[in-house]
N, C-alpha and C. Protein backbone atom coordinates (compact mmCIF):
# COMPACT_ATOMS: atom_id res chain seq x y z
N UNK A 1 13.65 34.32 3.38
CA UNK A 1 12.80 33.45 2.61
C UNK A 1 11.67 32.94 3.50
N UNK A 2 10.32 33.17 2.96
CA UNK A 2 9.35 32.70 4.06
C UNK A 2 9.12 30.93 3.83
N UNK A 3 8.85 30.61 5.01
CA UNK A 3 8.79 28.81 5.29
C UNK A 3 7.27 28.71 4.02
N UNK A 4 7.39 27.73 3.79
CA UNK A 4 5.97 27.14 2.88
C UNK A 4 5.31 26.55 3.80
N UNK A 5 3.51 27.14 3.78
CA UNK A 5 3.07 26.61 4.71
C UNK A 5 3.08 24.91 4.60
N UNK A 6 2.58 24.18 5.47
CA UNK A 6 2.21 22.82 5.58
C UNK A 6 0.70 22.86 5.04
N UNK A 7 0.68 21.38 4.66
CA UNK A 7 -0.49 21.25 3.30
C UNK A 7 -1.03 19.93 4.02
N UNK A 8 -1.78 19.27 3.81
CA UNK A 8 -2.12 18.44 4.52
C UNK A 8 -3.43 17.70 3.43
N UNK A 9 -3.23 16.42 3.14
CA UNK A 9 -3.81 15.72 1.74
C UNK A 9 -4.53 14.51 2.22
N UNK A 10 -5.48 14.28 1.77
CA UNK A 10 -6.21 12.97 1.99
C UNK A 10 -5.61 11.40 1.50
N UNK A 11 -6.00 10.38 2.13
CA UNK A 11 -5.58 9.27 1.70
C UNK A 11 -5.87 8.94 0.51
N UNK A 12 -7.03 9.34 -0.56
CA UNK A 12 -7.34 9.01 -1.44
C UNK A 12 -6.62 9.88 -2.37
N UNK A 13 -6.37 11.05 -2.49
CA UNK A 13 -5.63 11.84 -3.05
C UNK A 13 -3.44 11.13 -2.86
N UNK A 14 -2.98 10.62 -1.62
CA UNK A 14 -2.22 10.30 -1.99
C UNK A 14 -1.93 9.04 -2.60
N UNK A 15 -3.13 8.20 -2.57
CA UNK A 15 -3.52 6.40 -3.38
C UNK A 15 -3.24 7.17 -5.09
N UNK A 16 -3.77 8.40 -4.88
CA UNK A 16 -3.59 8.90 -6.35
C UNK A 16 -2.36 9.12 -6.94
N UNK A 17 -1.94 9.50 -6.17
CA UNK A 17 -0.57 10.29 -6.38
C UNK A 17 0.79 9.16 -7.05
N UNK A 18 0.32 8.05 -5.67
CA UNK A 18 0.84 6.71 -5.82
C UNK A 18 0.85 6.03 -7.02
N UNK A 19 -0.35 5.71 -7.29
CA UNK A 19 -0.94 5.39 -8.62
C UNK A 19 -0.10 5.75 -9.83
N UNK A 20 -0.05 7.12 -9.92
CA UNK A 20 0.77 7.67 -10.97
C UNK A 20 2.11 7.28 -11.14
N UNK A 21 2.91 7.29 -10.02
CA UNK A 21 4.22 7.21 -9.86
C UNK A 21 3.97 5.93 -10.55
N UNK A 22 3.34 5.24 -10.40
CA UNK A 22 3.59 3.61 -10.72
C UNK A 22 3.24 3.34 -12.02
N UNK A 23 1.98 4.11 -12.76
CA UNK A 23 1.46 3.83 -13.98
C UNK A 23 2.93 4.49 -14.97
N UNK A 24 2.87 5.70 -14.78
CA UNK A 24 3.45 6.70 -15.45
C UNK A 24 4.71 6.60 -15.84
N UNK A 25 5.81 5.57 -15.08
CA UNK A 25 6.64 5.38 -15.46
C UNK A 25 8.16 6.45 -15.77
N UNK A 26 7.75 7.78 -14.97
CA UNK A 26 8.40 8.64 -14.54
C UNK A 26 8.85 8.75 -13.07
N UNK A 27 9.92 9.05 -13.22
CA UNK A 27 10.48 9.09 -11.68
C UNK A 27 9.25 10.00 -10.31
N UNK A 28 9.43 9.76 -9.12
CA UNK A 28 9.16 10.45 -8.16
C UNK A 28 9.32 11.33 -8.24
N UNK A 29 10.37 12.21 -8.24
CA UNK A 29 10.79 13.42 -8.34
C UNK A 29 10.09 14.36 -9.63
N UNK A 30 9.75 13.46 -10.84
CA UNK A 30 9.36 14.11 -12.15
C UNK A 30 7.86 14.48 -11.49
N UNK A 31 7.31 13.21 -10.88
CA UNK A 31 5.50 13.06 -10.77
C UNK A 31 6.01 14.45 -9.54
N UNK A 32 6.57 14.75 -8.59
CA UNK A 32 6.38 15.35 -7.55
C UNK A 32 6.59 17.42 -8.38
N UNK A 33 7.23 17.49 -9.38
CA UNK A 33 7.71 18.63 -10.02
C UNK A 33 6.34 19.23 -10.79
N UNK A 34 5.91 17.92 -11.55
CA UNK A 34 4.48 18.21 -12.24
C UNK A 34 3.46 18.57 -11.96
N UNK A 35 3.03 18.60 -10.04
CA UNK A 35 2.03 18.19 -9.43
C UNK A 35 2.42 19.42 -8.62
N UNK A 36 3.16 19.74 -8.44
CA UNK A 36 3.87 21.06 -7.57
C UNK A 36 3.98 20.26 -6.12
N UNK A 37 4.45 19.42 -6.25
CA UNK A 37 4.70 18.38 -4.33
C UNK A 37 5.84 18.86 -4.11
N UNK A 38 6.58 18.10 -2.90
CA UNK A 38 7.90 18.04 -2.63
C UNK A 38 8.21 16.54 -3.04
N UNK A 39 9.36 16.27 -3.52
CA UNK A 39 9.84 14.87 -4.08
C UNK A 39 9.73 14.55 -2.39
N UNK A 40 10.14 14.87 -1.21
CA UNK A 40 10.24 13.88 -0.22
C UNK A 40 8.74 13.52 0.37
N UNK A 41 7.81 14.30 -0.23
CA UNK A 41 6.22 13.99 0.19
C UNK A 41 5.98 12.78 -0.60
N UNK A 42 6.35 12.52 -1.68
CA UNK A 42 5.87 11.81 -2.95
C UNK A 42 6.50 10.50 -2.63
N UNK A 43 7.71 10.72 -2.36
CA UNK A 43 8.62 9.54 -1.93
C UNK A 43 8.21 8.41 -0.65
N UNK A 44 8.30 9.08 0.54
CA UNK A 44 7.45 8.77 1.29
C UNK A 44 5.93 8.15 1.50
N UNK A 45 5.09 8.62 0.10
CA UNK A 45 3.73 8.36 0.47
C UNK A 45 3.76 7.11 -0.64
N UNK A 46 4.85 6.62 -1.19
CA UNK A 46 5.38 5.88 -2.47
C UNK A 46 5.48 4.15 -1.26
N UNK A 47 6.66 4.88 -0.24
CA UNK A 47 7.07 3.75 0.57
C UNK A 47 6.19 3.36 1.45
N UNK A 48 5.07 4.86 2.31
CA UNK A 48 4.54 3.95 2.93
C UNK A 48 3.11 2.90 1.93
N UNK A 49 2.97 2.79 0.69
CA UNK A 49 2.15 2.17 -0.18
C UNK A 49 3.03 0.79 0.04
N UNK A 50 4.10 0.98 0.26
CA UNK A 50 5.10 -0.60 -0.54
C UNK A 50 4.58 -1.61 0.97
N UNK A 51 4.90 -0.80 2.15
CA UNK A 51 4.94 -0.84 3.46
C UNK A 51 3.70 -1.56 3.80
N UNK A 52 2.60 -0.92 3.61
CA UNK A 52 1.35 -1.32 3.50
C UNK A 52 0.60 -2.48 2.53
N UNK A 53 1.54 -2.22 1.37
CA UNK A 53 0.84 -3.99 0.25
C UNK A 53 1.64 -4.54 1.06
N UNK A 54 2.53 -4.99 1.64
CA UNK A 54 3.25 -6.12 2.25
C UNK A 54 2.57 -6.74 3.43
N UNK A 55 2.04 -5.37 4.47
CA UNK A 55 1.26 -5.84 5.16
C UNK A 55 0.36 -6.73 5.32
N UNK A 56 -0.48 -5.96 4.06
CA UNK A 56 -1.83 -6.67 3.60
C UNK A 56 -1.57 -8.43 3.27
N UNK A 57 -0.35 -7.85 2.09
CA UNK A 57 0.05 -9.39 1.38
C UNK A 57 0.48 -10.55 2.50
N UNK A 58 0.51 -9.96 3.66
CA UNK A 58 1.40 -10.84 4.90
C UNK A 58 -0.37 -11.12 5.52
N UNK A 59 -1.14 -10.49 5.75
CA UNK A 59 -2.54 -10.91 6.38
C UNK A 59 -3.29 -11.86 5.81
N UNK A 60 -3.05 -11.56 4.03
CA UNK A 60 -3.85 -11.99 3.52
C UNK A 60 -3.31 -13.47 3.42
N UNK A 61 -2.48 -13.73 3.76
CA UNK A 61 -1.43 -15.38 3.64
C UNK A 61 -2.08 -16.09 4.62
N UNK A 62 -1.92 -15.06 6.16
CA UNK A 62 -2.31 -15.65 6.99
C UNK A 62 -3.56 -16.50 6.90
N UNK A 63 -4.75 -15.50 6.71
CA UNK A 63 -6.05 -15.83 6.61
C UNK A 63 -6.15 -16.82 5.60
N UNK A 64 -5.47 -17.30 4.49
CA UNK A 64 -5.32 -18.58 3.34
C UNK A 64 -5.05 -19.56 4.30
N UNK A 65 -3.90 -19.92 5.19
CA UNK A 65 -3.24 -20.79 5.59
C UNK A 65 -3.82 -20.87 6.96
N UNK A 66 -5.26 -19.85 7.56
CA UNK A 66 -6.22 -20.35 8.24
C UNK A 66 -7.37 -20.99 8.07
N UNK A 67 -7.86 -20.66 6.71
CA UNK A 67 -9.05 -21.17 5.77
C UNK A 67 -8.36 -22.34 5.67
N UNK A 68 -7.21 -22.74 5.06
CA UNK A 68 -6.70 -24.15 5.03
C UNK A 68 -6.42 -25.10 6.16
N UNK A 69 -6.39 -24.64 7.34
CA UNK A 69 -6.65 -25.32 8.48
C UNK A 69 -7.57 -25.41 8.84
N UNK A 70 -8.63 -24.75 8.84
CA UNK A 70 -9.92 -24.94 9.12
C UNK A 70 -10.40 -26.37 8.55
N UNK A 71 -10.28 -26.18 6.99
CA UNK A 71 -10.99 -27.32 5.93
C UNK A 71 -10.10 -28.89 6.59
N UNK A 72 -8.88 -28.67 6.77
CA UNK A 72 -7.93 -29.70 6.90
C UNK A 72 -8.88 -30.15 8.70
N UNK A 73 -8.90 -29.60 9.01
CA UNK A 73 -9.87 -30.04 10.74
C UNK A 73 -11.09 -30.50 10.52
N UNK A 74 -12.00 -30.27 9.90
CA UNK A 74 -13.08 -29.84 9.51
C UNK A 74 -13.32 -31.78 8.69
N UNK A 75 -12.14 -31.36 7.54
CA UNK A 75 -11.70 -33.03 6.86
C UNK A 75 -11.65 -34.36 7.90
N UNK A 76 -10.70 -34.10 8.63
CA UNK A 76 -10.48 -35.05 9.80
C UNK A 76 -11.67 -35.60 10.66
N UNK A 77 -12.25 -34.16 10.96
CA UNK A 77 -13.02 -34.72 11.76
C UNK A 77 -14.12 -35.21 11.27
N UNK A 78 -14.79 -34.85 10.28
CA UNK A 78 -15.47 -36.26 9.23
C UNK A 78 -15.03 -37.35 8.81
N UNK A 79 -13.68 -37.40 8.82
CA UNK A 79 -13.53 -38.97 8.41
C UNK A 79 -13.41 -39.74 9.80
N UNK A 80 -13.19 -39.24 10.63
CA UNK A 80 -13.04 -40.14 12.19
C UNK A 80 -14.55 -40.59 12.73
N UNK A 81 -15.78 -40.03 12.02
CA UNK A 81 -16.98 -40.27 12.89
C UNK A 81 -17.23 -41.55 12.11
């Protein structure tokens, strides 16, 4: 049996891919059969999406709860002059 070559896909193409799994409401494995993928390509590019909003969702906290220290310093030190 010959190996299948390796394929190699852009980030925007797997944001796509992602997308689907999530709109579509069909399993990984269904979106990966339809599309001719491997379910463990699909799976993977599924988790590292989850991996990555968390990230973001963890930066983007940060930067809130720095904007809110800023204003809270910013407050203070106008009312002390």
């Amino acid at each position: 049996m010959e190996k299948r070559k390796r394929r190699a896909f852009s980030a925007a193409y797997k944001t796509e891919i992602v997308d689907l799994v999530r709109a579509s409401g069909k399993s990984i494995g269904a979106v990966a059969r339809d599309l001719g993928l491997t379910e463990t390509a699909v799976r993977a590019w599924v988790r590292q999406a989850e991996v990555f909003g968390v990230a973001v969702a963890g930066i983007l906290a940060v930067v809130r709860m720095m904007e809110t220290v800023t204003v809270y310093v910013a407050t203070n030190a106008a009312t002390r002059r």
